[in-house]
PDB file of N, CA and C in Angstrom:
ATOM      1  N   UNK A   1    -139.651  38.091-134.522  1.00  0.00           N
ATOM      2  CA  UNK A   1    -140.344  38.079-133.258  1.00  0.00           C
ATOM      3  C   UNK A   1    -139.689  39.107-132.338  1.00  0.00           C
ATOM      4  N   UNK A   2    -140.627  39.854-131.729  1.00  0.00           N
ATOM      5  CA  UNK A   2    -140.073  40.729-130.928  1.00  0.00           C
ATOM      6  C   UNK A   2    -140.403  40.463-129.140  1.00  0.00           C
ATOM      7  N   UNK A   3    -139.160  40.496-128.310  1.00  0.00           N
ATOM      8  CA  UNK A   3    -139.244  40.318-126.780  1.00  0.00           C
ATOM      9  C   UNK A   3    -139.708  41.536-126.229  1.00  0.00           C
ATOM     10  N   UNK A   4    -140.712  41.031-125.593  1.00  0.00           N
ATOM     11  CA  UNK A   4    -141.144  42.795-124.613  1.00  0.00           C
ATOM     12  C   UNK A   4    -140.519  42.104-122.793  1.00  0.00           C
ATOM     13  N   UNK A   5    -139.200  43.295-122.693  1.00  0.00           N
ATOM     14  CA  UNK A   5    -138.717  42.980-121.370  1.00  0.00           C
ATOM     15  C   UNK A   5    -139.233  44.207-120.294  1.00  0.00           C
ATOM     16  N   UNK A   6    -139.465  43.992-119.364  1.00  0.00           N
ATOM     17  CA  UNK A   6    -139.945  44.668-118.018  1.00  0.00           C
ATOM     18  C   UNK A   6    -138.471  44.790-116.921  1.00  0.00           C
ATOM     19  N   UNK A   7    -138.599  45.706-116.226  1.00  0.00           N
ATOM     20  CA  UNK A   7    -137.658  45.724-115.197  1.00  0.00           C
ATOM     21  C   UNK A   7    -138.024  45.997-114.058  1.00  0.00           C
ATOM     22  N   UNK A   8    -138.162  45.477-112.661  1.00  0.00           N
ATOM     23  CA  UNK A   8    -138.523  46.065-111.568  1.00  0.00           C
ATOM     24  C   UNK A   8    -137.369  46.058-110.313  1.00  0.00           C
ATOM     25  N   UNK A   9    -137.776  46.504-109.624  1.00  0.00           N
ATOM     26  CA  UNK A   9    -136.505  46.511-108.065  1.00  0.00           C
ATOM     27  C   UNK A   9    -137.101  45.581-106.756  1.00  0.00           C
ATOM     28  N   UNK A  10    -136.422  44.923-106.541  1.00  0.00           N
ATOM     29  CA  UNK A  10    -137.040  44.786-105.450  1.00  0.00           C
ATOM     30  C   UNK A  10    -135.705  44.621-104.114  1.00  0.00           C
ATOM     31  N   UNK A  11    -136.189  44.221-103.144  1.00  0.00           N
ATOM     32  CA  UNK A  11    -135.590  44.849-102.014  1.00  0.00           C
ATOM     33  C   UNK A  11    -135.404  43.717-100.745  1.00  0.00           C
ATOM     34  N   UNK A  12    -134.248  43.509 -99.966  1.00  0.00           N
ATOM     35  CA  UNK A  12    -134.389  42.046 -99.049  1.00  0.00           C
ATOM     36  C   UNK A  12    -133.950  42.492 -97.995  1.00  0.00           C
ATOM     37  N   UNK A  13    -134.236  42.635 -96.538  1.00  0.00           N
ATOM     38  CA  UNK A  13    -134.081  43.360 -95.808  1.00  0.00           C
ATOM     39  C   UNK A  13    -132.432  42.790 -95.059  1.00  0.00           C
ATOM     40  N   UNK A  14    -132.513  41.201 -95.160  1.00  0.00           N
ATOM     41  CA  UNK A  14    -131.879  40.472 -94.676  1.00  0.00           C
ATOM     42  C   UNK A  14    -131.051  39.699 -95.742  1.00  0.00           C
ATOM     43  N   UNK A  15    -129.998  38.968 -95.743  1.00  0.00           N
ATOM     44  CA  UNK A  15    -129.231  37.887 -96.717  1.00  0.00           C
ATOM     45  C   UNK A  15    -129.744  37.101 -97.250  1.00  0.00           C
ATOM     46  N   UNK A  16    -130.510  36.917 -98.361  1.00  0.00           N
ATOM     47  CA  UNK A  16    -131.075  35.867 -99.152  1.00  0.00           C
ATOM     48  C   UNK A  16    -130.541  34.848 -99.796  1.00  0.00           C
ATOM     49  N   UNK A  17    -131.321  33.663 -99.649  1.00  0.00           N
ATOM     50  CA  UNK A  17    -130.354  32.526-100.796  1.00  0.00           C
ATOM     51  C   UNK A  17    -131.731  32.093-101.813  1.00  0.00           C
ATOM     52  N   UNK A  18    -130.836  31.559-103.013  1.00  0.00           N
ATOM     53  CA  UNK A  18    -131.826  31.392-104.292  1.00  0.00           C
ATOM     54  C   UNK A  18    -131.312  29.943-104.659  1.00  0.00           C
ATOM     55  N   UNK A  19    -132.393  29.463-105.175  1.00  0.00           N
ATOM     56  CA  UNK A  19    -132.232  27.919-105.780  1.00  0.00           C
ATOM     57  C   UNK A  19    -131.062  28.241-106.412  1.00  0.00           C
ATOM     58  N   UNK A  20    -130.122  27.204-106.910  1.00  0.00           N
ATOM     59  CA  UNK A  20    -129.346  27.124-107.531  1.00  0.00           C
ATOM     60  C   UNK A  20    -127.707  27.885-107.457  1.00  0.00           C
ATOM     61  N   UNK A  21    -128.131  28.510-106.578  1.00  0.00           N
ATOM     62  CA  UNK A  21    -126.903  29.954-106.248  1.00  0.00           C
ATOM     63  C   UNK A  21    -126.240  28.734-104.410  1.00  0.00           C
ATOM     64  N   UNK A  22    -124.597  29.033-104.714  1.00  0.00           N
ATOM     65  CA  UNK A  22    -124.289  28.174-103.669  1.00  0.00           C
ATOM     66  C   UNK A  22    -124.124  29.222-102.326  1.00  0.00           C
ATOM     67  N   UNK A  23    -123.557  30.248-102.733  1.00  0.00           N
ATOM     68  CA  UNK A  23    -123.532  31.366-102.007  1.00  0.00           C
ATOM     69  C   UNK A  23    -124.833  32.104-101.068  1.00  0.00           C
ATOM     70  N   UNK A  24    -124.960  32.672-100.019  1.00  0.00           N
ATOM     71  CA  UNK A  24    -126.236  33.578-100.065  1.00  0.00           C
ATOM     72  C   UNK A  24    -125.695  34.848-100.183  1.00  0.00           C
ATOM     73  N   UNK A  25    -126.613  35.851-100.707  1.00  0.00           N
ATOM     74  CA  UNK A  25    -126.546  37.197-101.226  1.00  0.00           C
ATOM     75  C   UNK A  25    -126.849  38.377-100.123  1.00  0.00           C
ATOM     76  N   UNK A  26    -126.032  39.647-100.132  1.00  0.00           N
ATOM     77  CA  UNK A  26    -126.736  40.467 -99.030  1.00  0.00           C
ATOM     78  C   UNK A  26    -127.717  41.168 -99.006  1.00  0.00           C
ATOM     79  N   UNK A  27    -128.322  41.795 -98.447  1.00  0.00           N
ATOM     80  CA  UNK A  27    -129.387  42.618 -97.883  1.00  0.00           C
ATOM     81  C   UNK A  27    -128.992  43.212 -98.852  1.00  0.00           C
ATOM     82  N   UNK A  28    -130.400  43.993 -99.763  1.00  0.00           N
ATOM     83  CA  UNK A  28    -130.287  45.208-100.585  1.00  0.00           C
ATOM     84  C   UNK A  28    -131.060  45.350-101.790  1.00  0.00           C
ATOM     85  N   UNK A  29    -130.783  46.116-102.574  1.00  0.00           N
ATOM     86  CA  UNK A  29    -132.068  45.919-103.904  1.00  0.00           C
ATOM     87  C   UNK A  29    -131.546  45.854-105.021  1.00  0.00           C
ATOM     88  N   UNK A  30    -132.417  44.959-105.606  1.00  0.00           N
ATOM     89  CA  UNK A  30    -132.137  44.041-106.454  1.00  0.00           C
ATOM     90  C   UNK A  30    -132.882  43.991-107.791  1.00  0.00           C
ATOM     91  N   UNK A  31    -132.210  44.364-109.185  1.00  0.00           N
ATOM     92  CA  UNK A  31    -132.785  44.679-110.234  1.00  0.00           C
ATOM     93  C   UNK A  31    -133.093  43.107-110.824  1.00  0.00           C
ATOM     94  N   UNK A  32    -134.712  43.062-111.312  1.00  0.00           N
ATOM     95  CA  UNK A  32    -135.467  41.871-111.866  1.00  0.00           C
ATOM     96  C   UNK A  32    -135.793  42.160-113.181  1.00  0.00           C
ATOM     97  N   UNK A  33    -135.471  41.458-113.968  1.00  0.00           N
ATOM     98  CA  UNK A  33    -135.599  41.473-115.782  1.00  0.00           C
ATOM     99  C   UNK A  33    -136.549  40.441-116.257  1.00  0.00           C
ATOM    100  N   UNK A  34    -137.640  40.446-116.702  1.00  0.00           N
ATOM    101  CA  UNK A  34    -138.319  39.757-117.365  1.00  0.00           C
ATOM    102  C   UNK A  34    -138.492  39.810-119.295  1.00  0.00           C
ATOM    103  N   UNK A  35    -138.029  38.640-119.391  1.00  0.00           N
ATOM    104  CA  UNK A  35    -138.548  38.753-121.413  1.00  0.00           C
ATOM    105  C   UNK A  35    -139.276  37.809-121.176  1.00  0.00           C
ATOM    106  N   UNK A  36    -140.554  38.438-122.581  1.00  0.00           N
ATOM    107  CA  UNK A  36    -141.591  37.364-122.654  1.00  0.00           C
ATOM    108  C   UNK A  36    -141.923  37.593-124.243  1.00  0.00           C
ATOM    109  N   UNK A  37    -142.374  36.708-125.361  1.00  0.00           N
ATOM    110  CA  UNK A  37    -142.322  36.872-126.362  1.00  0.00           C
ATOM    111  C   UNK A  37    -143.852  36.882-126.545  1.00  0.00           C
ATOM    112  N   UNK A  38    -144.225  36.971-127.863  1.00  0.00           N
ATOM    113  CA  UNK A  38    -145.877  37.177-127.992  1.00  0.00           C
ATOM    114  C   UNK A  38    -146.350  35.754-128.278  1.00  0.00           C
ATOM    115  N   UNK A  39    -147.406  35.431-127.790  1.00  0.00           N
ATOM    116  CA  UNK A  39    -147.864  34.064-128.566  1.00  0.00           C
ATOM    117  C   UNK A  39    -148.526  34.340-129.978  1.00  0.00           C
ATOM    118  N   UNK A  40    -148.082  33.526-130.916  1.00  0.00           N
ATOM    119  CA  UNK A  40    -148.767  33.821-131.847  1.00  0.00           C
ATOM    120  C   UNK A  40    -149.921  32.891-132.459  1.00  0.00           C
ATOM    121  N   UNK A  41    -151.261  32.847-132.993  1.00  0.00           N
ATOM    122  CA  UNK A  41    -151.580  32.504-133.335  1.00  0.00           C
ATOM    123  C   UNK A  41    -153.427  32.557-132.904  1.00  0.00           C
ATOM    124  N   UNK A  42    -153.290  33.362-131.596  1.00  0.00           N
ATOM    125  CA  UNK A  42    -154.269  34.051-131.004  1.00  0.00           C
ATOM    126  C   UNK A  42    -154.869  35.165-131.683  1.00  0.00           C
ATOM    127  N   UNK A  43    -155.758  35.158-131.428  1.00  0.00           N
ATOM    128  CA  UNK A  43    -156.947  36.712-131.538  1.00  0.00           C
ATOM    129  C   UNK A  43    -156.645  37.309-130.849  1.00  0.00           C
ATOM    130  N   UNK A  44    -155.839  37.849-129.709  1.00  0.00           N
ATOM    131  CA  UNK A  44    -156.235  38.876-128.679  1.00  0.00           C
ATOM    132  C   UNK A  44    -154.416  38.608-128.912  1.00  0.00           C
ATOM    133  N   UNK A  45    -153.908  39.751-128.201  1.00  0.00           N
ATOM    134  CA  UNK A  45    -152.543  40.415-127.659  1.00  0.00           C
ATOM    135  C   UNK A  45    -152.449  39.157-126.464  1.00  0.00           C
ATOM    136  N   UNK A  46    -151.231  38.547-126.106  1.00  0.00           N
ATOM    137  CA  UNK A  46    -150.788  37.523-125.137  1.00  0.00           C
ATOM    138  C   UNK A  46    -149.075  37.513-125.186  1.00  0.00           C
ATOM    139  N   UNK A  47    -148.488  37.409-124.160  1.00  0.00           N
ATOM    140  CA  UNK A  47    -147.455  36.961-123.673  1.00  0.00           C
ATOM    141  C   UNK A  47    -147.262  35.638-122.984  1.00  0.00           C
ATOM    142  N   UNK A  48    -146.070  35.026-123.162  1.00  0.00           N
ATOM    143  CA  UNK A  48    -145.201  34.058-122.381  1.00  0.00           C
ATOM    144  C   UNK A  48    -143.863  34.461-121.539  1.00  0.00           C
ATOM    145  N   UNK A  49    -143.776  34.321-120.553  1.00  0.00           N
ATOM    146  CA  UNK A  49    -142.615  34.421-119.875  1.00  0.00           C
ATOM    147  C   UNK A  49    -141.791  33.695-120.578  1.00  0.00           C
ATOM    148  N   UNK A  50    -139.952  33.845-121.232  1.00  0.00           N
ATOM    149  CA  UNK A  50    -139.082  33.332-122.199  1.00  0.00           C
ATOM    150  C   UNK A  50    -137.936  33.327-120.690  1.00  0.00           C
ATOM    151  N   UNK A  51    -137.598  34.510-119.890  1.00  0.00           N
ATOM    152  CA  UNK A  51    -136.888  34.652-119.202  1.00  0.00           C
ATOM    153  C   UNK A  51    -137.136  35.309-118.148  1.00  0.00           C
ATOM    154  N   UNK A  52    -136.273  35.049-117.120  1.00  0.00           N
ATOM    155  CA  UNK A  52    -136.483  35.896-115.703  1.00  0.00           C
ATOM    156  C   UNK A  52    -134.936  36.209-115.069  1.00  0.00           C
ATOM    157  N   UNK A  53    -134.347  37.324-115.021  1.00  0.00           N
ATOM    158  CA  UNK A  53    -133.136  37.173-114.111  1.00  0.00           C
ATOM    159  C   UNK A  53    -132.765  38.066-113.178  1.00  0.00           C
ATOM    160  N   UNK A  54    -132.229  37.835-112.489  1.00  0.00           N
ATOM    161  CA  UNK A  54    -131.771  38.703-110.586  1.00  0.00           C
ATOM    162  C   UNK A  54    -130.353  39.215-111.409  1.00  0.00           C
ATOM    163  N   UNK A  55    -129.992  40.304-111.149  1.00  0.00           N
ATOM    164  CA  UNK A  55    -128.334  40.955-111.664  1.00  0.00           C
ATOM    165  C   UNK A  55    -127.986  40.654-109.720  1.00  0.00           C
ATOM    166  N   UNK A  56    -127.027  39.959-109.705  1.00  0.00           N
ATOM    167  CA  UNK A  56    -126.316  40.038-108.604  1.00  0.00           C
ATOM    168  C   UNK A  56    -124.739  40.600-108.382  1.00  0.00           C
ATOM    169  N   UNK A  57    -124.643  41.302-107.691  1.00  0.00           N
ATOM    170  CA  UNK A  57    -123.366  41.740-107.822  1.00  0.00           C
ATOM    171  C   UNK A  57    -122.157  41.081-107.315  1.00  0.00           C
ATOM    172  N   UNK A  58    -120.744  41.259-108.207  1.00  0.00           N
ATOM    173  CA  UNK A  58    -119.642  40.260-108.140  1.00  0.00           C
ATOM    174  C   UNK A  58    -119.108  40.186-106.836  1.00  0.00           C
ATOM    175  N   UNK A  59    -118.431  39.505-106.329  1.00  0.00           N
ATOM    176  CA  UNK A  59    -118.048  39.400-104.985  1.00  0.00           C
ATOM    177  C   UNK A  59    -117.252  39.783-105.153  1.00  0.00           C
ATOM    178  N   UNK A  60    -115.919  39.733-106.113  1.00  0.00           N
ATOM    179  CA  UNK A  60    -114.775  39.872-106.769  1.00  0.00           C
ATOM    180  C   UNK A  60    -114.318  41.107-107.919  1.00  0.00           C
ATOM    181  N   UNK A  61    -115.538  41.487-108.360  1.00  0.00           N
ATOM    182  CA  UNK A  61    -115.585  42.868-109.716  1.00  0.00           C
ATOM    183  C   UNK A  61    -115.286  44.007-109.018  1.00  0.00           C
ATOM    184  N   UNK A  62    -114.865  45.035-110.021  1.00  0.00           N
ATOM    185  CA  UNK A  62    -115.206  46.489-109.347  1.00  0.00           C
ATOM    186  C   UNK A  62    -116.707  46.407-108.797  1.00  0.00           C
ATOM    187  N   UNK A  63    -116.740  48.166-108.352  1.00  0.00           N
ATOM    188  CA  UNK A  63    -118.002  48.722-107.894  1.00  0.00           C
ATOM    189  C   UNK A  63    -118.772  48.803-109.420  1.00  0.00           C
ATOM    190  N   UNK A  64    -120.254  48.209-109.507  1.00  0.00           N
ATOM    191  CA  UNK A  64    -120.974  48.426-110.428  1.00  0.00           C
ATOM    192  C   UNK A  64    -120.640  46.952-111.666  1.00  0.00           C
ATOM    193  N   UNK A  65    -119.915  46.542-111.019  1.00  0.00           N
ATOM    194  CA  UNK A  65    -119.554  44.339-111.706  1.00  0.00           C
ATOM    195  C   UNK A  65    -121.234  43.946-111.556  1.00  0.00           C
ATOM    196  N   UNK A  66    -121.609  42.870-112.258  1.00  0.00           N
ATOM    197  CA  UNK A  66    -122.845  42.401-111.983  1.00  0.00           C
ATOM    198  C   UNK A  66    -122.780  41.451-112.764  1.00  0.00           C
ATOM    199  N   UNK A  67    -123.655  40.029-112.350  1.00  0.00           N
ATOM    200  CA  UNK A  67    -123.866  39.105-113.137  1.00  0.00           C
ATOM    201  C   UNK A  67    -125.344  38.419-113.540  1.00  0.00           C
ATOM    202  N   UNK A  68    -125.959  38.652-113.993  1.00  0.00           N
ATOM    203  CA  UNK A  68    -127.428  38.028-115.005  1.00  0.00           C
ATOM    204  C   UNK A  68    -127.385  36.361-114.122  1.00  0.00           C
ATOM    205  N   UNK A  69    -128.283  36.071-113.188  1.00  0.00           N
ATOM    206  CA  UNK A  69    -128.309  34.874-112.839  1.00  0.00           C
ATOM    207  C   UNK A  69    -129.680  34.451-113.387  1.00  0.00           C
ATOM    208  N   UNK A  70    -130.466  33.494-114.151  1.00  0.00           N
ATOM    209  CA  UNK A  70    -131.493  32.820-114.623  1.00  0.00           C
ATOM    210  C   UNK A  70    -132.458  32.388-113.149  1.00  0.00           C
ATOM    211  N   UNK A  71    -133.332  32.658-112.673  1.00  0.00           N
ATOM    212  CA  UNK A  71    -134.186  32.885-111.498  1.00  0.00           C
ATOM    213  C   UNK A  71    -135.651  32.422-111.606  1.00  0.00           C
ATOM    214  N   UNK A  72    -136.491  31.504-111.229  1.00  0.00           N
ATOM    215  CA  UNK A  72    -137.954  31.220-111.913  1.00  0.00           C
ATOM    216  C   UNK A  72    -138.182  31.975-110.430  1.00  0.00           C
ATOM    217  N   UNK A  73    -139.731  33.289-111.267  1.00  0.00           N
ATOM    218  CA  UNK A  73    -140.387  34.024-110.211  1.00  0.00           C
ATOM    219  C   UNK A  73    -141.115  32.886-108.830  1.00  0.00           C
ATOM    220  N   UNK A  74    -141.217  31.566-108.745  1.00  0.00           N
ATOM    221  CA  UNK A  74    -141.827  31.258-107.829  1.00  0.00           C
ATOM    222  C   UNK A  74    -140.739  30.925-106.866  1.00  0.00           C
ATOM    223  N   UNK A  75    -139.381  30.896-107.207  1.00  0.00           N
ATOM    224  CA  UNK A  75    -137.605  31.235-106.096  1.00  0.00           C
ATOM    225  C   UNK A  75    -138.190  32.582-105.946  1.00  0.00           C
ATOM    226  N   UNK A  76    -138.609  33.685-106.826  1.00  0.00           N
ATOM    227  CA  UNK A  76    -138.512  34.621-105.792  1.00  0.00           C
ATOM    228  C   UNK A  76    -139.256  34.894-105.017  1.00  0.00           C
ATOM    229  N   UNK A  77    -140.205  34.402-105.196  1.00  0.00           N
ATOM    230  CA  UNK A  77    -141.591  34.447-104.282  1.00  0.00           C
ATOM    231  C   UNK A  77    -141.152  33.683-103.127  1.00  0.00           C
ATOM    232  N   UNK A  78    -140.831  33.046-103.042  1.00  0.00           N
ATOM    233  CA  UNK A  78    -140.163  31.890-101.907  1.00  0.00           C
ATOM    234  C   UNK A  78    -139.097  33.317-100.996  1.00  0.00           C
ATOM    235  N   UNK A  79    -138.291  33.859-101.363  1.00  0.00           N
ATOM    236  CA  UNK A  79    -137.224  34.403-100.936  1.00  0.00           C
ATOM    237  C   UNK A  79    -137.951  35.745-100.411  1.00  0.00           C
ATOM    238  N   UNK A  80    -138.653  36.183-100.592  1.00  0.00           N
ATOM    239  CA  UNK A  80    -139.325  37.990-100.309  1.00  0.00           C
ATOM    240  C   UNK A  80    -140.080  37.094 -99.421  1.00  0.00           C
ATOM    241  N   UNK A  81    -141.053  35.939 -99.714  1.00  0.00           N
ATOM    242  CA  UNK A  81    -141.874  35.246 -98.422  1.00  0.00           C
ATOM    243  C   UNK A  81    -140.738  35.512 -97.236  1.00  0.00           C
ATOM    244  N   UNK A  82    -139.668  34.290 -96.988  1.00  0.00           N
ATOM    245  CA  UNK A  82    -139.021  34.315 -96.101  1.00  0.00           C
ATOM    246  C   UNK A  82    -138.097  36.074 -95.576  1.00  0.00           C
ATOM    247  N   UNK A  83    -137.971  36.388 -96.446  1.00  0.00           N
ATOM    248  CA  UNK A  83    -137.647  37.742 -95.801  1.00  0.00           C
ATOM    249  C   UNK A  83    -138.502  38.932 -95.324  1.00  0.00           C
ATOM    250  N   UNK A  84    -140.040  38.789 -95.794  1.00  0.00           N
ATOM    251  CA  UNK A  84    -140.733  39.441 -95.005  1.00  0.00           C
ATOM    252  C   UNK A  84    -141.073  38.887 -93.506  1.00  0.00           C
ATOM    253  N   UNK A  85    -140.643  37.790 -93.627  1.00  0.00           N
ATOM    254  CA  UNK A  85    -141.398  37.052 -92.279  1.00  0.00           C
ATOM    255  C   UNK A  85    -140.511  36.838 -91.296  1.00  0.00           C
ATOM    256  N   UNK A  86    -139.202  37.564 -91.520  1.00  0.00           N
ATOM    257  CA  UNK A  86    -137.809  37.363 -90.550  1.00  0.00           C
ATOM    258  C   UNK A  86    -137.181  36.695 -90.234  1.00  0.00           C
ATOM    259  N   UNK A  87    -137.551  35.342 -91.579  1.00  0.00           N
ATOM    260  CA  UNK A  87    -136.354  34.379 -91.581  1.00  0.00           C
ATOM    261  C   UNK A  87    -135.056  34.652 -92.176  1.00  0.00           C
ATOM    262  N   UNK A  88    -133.623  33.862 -91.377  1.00  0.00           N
ATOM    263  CA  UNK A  88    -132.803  34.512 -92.234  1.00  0.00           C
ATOM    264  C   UNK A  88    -132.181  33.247 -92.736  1.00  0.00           C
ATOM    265  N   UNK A  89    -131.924  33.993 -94.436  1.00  0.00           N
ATOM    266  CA  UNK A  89    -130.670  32.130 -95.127  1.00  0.00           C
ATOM    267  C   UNK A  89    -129.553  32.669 -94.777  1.00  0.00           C
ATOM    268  N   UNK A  90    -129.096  31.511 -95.030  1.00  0.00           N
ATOM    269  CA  UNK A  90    -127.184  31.493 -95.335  1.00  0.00           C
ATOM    270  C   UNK A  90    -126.925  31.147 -94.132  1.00  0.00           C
TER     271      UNK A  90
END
């Protein structure tokens, strides 16, 4: 079975916080990883979302440290909501 992963950026103008994360994160942009595997057993080409993750950077690492945090897209939808709308976490 083969994973087809996607990558996009996205961007928080203000300090964001995410389910599960105790910390909030700063302002800045932010690389998003999606794997999704094929369904099989269909007629037509289909995907499932398998994974989703935010790389956040170490508080503690060198410059360019990062850590793979596990993220469901409707936390991030929640978090770009509140930061377009000029709420701030943390």
């Amino acid at each position: 079975m083969s994973l087809r992963t996607t990558s996009r950026t996205i961007t928080f103008a203000r300090p964001f916080s995410l389910a599960g994360l105790e910390e909030s994160q700063p302002a800045g942009t932010y690389t998003i990883q999606t794997d999704e595997e094929p369904i099989e057993g269909l007629s037509f080409l289909a995907y499932r979302r398998v994974a989703t993750v935010i790389f956040l950077p170490l508080r503690h690492g060198g410059q360019g440290s990062f850590q793979a945090i596990s993220v469901t897209p409707e936390d991030l939808e929640v978090a770009q909501a509140r930061d377009a709308a000029g709420a701030r976490d943390g």
